[in-house]
Protein backbone atom coordinates (compact mmCIF):
# COMPACT_ATOMS: atom_id res chain seq x y z
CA UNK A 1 0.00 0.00 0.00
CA UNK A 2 2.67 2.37 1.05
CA UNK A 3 4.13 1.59 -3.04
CA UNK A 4 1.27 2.48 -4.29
CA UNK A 5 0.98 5.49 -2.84
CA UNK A 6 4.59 6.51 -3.93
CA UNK A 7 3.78 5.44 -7.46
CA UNK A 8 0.61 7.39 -8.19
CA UNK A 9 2.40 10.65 -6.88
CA UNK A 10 5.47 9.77 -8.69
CA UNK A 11 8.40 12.54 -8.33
CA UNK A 12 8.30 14.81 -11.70
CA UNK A 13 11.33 16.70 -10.54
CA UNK A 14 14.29 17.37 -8.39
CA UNK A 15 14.67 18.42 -4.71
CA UNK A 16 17.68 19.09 -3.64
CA UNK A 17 20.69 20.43 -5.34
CA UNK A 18 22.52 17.24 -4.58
CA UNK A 19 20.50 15.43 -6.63
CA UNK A 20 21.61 17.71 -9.93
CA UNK A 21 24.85 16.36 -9.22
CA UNK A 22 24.61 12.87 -8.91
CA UNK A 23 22.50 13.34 -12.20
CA UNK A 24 25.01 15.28 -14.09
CA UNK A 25 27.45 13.06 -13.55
CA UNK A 26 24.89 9.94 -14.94
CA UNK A 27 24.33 12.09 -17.74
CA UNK A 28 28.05 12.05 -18.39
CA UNK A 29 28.31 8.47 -17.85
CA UNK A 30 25.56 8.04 -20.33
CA UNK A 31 27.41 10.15 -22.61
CA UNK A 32 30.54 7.96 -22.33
CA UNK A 33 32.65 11.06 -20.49
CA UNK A 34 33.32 10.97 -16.78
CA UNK A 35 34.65 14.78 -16.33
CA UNK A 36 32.29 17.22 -17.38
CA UNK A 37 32.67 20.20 -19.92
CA UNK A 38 31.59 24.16 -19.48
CA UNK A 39 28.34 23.48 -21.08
CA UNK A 40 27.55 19.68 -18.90
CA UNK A 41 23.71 20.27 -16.53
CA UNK A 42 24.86 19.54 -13.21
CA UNK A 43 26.51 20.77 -10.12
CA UNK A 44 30.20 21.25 -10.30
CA UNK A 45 33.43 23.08 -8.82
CA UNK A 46 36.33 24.69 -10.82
CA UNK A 47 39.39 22.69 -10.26
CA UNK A 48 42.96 23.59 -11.66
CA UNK A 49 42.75 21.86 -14.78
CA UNK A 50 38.50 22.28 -15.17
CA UNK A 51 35.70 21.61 -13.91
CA UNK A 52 35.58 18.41 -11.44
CA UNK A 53 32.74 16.11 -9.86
CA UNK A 54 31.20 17.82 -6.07
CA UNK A 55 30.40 13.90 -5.01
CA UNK A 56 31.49 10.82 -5.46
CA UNK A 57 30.97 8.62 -8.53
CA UNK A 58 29.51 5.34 -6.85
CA UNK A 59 26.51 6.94 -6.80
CA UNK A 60 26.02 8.50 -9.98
CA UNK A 61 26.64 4.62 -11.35
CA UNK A 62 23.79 3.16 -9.40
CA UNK A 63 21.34 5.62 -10.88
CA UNK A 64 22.88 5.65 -14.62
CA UNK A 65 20.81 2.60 -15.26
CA UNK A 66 17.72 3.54 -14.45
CA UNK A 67 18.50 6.81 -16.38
CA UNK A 68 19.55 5.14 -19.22
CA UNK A 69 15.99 3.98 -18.96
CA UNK A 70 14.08 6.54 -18.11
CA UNK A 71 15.22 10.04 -16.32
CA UNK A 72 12.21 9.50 -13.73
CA UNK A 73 13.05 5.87 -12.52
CA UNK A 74 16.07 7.47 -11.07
CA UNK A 75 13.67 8.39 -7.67
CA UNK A 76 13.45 4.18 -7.90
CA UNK A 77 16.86 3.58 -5.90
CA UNK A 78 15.93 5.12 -2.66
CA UNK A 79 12.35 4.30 -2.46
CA UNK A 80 13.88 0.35 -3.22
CA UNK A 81 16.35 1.28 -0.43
CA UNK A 82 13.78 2.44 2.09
CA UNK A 83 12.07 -1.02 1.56
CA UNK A 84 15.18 -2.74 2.45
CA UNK A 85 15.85 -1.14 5.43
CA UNK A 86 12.34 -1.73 6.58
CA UNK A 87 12.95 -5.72 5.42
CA UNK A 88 16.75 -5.75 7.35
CA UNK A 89 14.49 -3.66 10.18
CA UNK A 90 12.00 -6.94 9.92
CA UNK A 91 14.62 -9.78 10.26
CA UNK A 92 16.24 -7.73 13.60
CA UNK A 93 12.80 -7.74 15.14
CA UNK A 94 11.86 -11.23 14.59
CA UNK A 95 15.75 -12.64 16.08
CA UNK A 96 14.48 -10.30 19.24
CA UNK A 97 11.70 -11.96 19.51
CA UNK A 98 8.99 -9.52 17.86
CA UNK A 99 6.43 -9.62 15.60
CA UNK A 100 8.68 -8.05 12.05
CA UNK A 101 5.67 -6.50 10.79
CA UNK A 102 6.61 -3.61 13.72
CA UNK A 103 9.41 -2.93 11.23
CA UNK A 104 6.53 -0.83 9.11
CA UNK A 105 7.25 2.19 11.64
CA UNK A 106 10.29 2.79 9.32
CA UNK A 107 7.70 3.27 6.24
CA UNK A 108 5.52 5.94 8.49
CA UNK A 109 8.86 7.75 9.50
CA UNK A 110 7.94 11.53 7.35
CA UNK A 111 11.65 11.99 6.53
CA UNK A 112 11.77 8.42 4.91
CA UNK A 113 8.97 9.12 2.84
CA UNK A 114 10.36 12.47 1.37
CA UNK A 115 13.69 10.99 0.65
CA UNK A 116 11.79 8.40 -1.33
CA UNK A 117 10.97 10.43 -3.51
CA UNK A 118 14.19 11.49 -4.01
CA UNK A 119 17.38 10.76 -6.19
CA UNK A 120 19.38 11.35 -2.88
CA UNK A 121 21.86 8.85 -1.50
CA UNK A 122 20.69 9.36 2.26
CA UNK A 123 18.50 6.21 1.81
CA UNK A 124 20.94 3.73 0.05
CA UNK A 125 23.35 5.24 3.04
CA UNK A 126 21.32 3.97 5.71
CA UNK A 127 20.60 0.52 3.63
CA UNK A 128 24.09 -0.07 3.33
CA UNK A 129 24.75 0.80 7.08
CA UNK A 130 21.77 -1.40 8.54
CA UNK A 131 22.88 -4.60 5.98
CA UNK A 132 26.35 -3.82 6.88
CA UNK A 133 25.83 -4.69 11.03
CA UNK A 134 23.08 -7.30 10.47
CA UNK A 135 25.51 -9.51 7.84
CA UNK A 136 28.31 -8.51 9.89
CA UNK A 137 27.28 -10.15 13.20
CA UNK A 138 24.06 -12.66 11.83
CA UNK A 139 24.42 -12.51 7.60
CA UNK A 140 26.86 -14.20 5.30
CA UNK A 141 30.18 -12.46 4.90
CA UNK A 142 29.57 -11.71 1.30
CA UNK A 143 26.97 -9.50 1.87
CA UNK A 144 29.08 -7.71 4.89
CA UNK A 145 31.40 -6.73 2.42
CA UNK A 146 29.37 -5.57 0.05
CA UNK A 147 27.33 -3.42 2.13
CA UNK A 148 30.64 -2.18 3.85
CA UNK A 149 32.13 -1.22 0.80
CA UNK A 150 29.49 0.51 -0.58
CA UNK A 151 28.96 2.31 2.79
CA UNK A 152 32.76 3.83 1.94
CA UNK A 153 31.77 4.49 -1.75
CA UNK A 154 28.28 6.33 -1.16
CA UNK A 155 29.88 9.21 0.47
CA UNK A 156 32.30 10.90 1.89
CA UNK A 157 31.94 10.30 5.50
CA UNK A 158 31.18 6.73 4.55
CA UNK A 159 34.63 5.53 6.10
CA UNK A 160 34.11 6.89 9.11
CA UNK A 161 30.62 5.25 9.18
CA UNK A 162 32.03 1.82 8.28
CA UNK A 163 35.18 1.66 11.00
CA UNK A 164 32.41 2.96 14.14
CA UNK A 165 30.45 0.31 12.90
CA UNK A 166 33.01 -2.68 12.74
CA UNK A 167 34.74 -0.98 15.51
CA UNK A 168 31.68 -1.26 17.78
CA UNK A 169 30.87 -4.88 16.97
CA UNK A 170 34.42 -5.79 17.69
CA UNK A 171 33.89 -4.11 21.29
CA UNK A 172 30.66 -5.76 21.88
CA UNK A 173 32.29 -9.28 20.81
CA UNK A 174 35.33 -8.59 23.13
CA UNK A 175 32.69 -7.42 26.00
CA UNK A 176 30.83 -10.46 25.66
CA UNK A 177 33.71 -13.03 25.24
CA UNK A 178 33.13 -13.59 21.96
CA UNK A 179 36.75 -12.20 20.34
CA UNK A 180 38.67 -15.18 20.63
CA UNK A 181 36.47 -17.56 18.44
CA UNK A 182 37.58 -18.28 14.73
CA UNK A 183 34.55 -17.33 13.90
CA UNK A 184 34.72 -14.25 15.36
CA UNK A 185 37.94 -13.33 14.16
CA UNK A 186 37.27 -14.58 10.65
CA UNK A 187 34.15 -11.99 10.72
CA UNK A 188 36.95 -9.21 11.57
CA UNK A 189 39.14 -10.27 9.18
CA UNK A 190 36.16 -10.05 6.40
CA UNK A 191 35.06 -6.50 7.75
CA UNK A 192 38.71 -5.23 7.57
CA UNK A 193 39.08 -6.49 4.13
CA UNK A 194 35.83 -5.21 2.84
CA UNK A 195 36.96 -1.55 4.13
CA UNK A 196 40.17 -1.40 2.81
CA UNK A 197 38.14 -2.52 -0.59
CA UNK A 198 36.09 -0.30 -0.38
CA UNK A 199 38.62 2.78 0.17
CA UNK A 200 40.49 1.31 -3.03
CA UNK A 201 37.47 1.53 -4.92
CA UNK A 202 36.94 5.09 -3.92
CA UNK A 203 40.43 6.25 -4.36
CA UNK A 204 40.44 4.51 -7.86
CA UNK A 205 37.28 6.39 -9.11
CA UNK A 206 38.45 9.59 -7.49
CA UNK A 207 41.50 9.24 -9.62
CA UNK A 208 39.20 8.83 -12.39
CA UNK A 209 37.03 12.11 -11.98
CA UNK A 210 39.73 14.37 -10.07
CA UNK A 211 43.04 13.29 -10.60
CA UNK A 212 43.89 12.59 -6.90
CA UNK A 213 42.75 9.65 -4.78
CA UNK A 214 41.18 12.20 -1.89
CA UNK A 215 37.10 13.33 -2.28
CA UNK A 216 37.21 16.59 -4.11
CA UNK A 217 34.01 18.24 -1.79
CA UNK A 218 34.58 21.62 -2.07
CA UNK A 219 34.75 23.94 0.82
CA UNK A 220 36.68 26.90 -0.29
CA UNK A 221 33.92 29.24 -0.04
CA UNK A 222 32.85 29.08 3.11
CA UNK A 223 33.88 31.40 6.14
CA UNK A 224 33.45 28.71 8.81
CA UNK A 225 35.30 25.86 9.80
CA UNK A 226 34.18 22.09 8.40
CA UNK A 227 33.77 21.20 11.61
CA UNK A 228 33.89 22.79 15.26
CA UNK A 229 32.16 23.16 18.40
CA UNK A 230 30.68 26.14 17.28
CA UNK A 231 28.12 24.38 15.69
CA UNK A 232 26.40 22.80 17.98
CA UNK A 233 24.66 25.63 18.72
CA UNK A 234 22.66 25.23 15.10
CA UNK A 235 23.23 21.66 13.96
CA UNK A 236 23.97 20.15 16.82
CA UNK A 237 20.62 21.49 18.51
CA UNK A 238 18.28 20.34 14.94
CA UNK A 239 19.73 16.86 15.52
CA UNK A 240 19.07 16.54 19.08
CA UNK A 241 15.71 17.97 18.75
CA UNK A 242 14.78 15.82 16.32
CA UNK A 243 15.99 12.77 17.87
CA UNK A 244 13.67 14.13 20.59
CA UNK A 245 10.53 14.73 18.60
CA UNK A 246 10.51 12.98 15.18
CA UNK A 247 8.74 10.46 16.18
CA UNK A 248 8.50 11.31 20.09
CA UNK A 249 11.47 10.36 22.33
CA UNK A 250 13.46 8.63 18.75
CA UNK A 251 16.06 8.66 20.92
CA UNK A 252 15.05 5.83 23.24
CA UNK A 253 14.98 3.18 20.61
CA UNK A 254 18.99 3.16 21.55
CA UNK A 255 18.20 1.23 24.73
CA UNK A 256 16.97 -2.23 22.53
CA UNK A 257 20.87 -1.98 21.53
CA UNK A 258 21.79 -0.97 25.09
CA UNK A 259 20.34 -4.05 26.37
CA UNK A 260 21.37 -6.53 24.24
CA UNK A 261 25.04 -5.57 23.99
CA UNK A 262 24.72 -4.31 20.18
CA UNK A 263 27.73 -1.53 20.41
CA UNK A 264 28.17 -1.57 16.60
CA UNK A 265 24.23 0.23 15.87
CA UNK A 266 25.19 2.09 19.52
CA UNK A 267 28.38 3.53 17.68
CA UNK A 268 26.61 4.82 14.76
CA UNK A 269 23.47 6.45 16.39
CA UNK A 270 25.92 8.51 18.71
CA UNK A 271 29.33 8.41 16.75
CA UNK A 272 27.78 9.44 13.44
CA UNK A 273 24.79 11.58 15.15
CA UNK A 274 27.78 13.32 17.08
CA UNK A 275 29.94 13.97 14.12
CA UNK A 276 27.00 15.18 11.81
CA UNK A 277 26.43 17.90 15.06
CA UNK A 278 29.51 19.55 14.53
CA UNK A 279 28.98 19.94 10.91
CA UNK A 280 28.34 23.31 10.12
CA UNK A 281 25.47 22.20 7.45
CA UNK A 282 21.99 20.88 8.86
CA UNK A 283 19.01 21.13 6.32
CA UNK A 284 16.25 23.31 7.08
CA UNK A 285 13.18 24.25 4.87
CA UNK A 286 10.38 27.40 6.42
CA UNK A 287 8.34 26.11 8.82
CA UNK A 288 9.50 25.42 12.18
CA UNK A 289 7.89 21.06 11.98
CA UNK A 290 9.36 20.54 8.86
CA UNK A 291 12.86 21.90 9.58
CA UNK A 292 12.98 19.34 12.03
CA UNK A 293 12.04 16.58 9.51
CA UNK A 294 14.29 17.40 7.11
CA UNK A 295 17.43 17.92 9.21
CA UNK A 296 17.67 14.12 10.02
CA UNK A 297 18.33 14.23 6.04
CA UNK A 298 22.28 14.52 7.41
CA UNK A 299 21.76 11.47 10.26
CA UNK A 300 19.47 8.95 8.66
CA UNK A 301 21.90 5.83 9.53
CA UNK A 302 21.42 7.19 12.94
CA UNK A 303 17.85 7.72 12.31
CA UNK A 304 17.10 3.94 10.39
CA UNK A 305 19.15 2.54 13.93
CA UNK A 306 16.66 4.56 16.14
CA UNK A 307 13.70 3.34 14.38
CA UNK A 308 14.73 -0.45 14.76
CA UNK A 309 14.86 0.43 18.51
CA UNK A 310 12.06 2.14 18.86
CA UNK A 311 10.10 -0.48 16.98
CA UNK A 312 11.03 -3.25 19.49
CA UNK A 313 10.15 -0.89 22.42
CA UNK A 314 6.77 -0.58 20.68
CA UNK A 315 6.35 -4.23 20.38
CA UNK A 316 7.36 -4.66 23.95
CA UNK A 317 4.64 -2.20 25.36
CA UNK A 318 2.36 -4.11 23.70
CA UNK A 319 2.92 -7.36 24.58
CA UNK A 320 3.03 -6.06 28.46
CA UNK A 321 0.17 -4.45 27.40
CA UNK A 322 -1.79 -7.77 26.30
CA UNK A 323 -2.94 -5.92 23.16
CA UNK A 324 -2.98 -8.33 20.08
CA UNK A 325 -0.69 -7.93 17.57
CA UNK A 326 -3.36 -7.35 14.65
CA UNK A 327 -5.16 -5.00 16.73
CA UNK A 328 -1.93 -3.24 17.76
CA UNK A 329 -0.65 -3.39 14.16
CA UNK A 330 -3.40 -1.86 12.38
CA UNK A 331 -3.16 1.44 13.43
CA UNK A 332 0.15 1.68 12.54
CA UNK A 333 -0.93 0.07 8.38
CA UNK A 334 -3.16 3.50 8.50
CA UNK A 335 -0.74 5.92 9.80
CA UNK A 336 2.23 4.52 7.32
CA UNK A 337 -0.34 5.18 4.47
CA UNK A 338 -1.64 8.41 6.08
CA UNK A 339 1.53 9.85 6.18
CA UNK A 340 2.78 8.52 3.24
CA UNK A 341 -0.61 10.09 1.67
CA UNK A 342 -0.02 13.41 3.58
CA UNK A 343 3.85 13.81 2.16
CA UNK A 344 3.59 12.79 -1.16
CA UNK A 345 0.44 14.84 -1.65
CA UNK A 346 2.15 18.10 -0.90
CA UNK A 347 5.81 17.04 -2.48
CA UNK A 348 4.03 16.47 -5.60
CA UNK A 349 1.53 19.41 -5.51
CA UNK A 350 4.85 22.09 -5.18
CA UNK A 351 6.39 19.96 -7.82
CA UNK A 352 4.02 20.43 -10.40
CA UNK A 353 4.37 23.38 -11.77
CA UNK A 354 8.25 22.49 -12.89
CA UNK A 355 6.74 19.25 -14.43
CA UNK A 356 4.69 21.68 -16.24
CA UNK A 357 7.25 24.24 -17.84
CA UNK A 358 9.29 21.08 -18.94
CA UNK A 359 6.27 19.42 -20.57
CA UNK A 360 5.73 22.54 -22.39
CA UNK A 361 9.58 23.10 -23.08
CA UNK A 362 9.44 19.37 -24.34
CA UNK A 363 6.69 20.44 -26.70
CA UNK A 364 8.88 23.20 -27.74
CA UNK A 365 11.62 21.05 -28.83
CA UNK A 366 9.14 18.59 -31.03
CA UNK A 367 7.91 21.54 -32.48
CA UNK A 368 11.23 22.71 -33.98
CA UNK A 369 12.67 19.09 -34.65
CA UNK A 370 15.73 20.05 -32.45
CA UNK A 371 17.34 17.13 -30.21
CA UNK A 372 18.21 18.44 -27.07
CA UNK A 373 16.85 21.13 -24.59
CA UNK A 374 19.31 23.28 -22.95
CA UNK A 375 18.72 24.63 -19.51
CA UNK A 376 20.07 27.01 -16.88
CA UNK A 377 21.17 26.56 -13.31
CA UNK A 378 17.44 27.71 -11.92
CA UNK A 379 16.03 25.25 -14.04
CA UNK A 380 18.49 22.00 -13.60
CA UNK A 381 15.53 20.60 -10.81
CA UNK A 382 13.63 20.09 -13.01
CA UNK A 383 15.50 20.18 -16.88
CA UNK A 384 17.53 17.40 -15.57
CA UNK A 385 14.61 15.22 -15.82
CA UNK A 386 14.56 15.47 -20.04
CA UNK A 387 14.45 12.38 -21.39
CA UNK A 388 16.49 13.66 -24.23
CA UNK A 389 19.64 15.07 -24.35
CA UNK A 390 20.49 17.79 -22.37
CA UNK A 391 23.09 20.75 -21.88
CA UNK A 392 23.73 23.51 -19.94
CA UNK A 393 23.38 27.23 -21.30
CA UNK A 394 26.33 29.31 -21.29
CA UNK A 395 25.54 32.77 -22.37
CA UNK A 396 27.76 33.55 -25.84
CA UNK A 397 28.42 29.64 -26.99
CA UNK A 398 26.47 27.87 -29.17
CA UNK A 399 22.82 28.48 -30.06
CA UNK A 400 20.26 26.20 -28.66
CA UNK A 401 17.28 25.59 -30.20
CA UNK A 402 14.93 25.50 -27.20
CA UNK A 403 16.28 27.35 -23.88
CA UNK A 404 14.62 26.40 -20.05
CA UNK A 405 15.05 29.42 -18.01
CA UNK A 406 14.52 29.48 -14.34
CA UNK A 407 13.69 33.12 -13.29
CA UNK A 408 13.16 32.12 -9.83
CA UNK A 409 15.47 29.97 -7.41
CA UNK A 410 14.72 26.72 -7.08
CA UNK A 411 16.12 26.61 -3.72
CA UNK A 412 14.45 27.39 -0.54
CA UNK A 413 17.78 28.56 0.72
CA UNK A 414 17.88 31.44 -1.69
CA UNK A 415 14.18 31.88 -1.96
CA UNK A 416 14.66 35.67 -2.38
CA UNK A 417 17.50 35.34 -5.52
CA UNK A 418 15.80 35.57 -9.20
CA UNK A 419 17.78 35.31 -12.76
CA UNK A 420 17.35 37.14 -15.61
CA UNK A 421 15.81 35.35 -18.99
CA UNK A 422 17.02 37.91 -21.48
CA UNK A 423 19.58 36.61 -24.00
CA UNK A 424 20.67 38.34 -26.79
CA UNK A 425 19.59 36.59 -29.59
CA UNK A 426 16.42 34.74 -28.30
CA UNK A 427 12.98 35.22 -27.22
CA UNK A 428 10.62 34.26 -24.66
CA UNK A 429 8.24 32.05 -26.30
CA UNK A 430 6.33 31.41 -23.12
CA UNK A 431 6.41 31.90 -19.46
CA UNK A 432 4.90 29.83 -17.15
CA UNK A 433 5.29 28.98 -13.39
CA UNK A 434 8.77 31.03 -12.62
CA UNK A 435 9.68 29.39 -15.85
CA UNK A 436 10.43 30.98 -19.06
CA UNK A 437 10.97 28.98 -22.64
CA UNK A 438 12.83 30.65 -25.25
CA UNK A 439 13.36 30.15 -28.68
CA UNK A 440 15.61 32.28 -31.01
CA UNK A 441 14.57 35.05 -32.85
CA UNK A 442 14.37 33.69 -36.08
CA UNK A 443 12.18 30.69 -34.96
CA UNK A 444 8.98 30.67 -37.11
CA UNK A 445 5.97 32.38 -35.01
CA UNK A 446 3.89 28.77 -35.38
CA UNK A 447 5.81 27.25 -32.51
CA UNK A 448 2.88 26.30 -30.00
CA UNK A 449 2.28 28.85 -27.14
């Protein structure tokens, strides 16, 4: 039910700027290239020998596929990888002894729905972190270093992810007297493997895209450190509240792990939820409730772990409670559709104006037999999502037939910024929605308006 949902208010367009970079770089994969040119869509950062890739590559390859398909099943990966989690989440509660069908509290979790519907790699984070401690201590090995390794590759602080996990499993084996058994060790020995693979991997395709084997995030622009103490004050306090509020007391799902000696999930909810608290980025978005769902965007490892917890406590209270588990359970099938309803209704009702201009810039291209669209910066949310090909427009080179011009931000962050659609040499064939399509001057007047 909770698919369903998702797939009759399918995603027409972008969210986040992150996205238009892992997108770019499919759309260079798809063009056979890896580093981009002047006029590539996408989000990049001028390095000493060009333009260079903000993220890493790994996932940009998951999603070329599905591009290569269709630009739209792109959103597929994460709403895939929020299923898994909630299927890893299902196996952890039935080896503690609860019903698994508790594990649908992941699916009613609002941040999980909107990164769903995203091309983000928050979600496929979190799967890889969850699969990672449940093969590592339960699974076969091959899937431990799989999901480790692609915990390194997904992003940057991936590593550090990976080592709290296998670092906190190794303390809960040595705590519990289980570090001397071969089977023990040879679980180490695995984990430590599958990292170092996994950095390899990542210094290999960094060598690829930048030239150097280190993540080429760029940083150079801001006036505050990476990382300090400082800010706590703003991300440190959005985390904690929304540990504390999103759902109510999220941060007492820790004690399932407390209890049973699980260091490795322990490690992650505070290691990672620590770290991401002295970042100085947190995502907010107006409105005071749904700043605080969107800034677990940064923790959502931490987040997935929590909700595993707080799933078992909820199973708990109801057994001591003597309330069935199919009258317990139902309640919770109508609030994972009810919110799932309640998001997706509004993500795709601010969405569809963009899906609108770029139907009607589509049109525009048919109508003049070109074969591609270009688009600007403003309009990348949304432009990225041509099925044809696509480029970006730099003012003075080349002359596009069919331009998609974003006159307003697309960017909550810099709601009050607006471009300017006038080009020399072109018109504005329509405007619509913050949008404006332009065509050049000589086009023939029977282009449809």
């Amino acid at each position: 039910m909770w698919l369903v949902v998702l797939l009759l208010s399918w995603p027409p367009a972008l969210s986040f700027d992150d996205e238009v970079a892992y997108l770019g770089q499919a759309k260079l994969f798809l063009a056979g290239q890896i580093r981009p040119q002047a006029d590539s869509p996408g989000l990049w950062f001028p390095g000493a020998s060009g333009l260079r890739a903000q993220y890493p590559l790994f996932h940009p390859l998951l999603l070329t596929p599905l591009m290569a398909v269709d630009p739209r099943l792109v959103f597929l990966l994460s709403t895939l990888s929020a299923v898994g989690v909630t299927w890893l989440a299902s196996r952890v509660l039935r080896a503690w002894g609860r019903h698994p069908a508790w594990a649908l509290v992941i699916l009613a979790h609002p941040t999980v729905v909107i990164l769903s519907r995203t091309a983000m790699a928050d979600l496929p984070f979190a799967l890889a972190a969850v699969g990672a401690w449940w093969a590592l201590t339960r699974g076969p090995l091959v899937a431990a270093t799989v999901a480790l390794a692609g915990l390194v590759l997904l992003k940057v602080p991936g590593s550090v992810l990976a080592v709290m996990l296998v670092g906190g499993c190794a303390f809960g084996w040595w705590k519990t007297g289980q570090l001397g058994r071969s089977e023990t060790r040879r679980r180490l020995t695995v984990a430590a493997l599958a990292l170092v693979l996994g950095m390899a991997l990542a210094a290999g395709l960094n060598l690829l895209a930048l030239g150097h084997p280190w993540f080429g995030y760029d940083h150079s622009g801001l006036d505050t450190p990476l990382f300090g103490l400082l800010h706590l004050r703003t991300s440190g306090a959005a985390h904690l509240l929304s540990v504390l509020l999103c759902p109510p007391l999220l941060i007492v799902g820790a004690w399932s792990y407390w209890k049973r000696a699980e260091f490795g999930p322990l490690c992650a909810i505070f290691g990672f939820g620590a770290l991401m608290s002295v970042y100085y980025f947190v995502d907010t978005i107006p409105g005071w409730a749904q700043s605080v769902i969107v800034s677990q965007r940064l923790i959502v490892p931490a987040v997935a772990f929590l909700l595993i917890g707080y799933a078992d406590l909820l199973a708990a209270a109801a057994t001591r409670l003597r309330v069935p588990a199919s009258r317990a359970l139902l309640p919770l099938l109508g609030l994972v559709v009810g919110v799932a309803v309640a998001v997706s209704e509004r993500h795709l009702r601010r969405q569809e104006p963009m899906a609108a201009a770029l139907a009607a810039a589509d049109a525009a291209v048919r109508a003049v037999s070109a074969d591609e669209l270009a688009i600007t910066p403003e309009a990348s949310k949304v432009g990225m999502l041509y099925p044809g090909r696509t480029r970006r427009f730099v003012p003075g080179t080349g002359h596009p037939a069919v331009i998609l011009c974003g006159r307003k931000s697309a960017s909550y962050r810099r709601a009050d910024r607006t471009d300017v659609c006038d080009f020399p040499g072109y018109r504005t064939e329509r405007s619509m929605n913050g949008f404006d399509i332009l065509v050049p001057e000589r086009a023939s007047n029977d282009a449809p308006r």
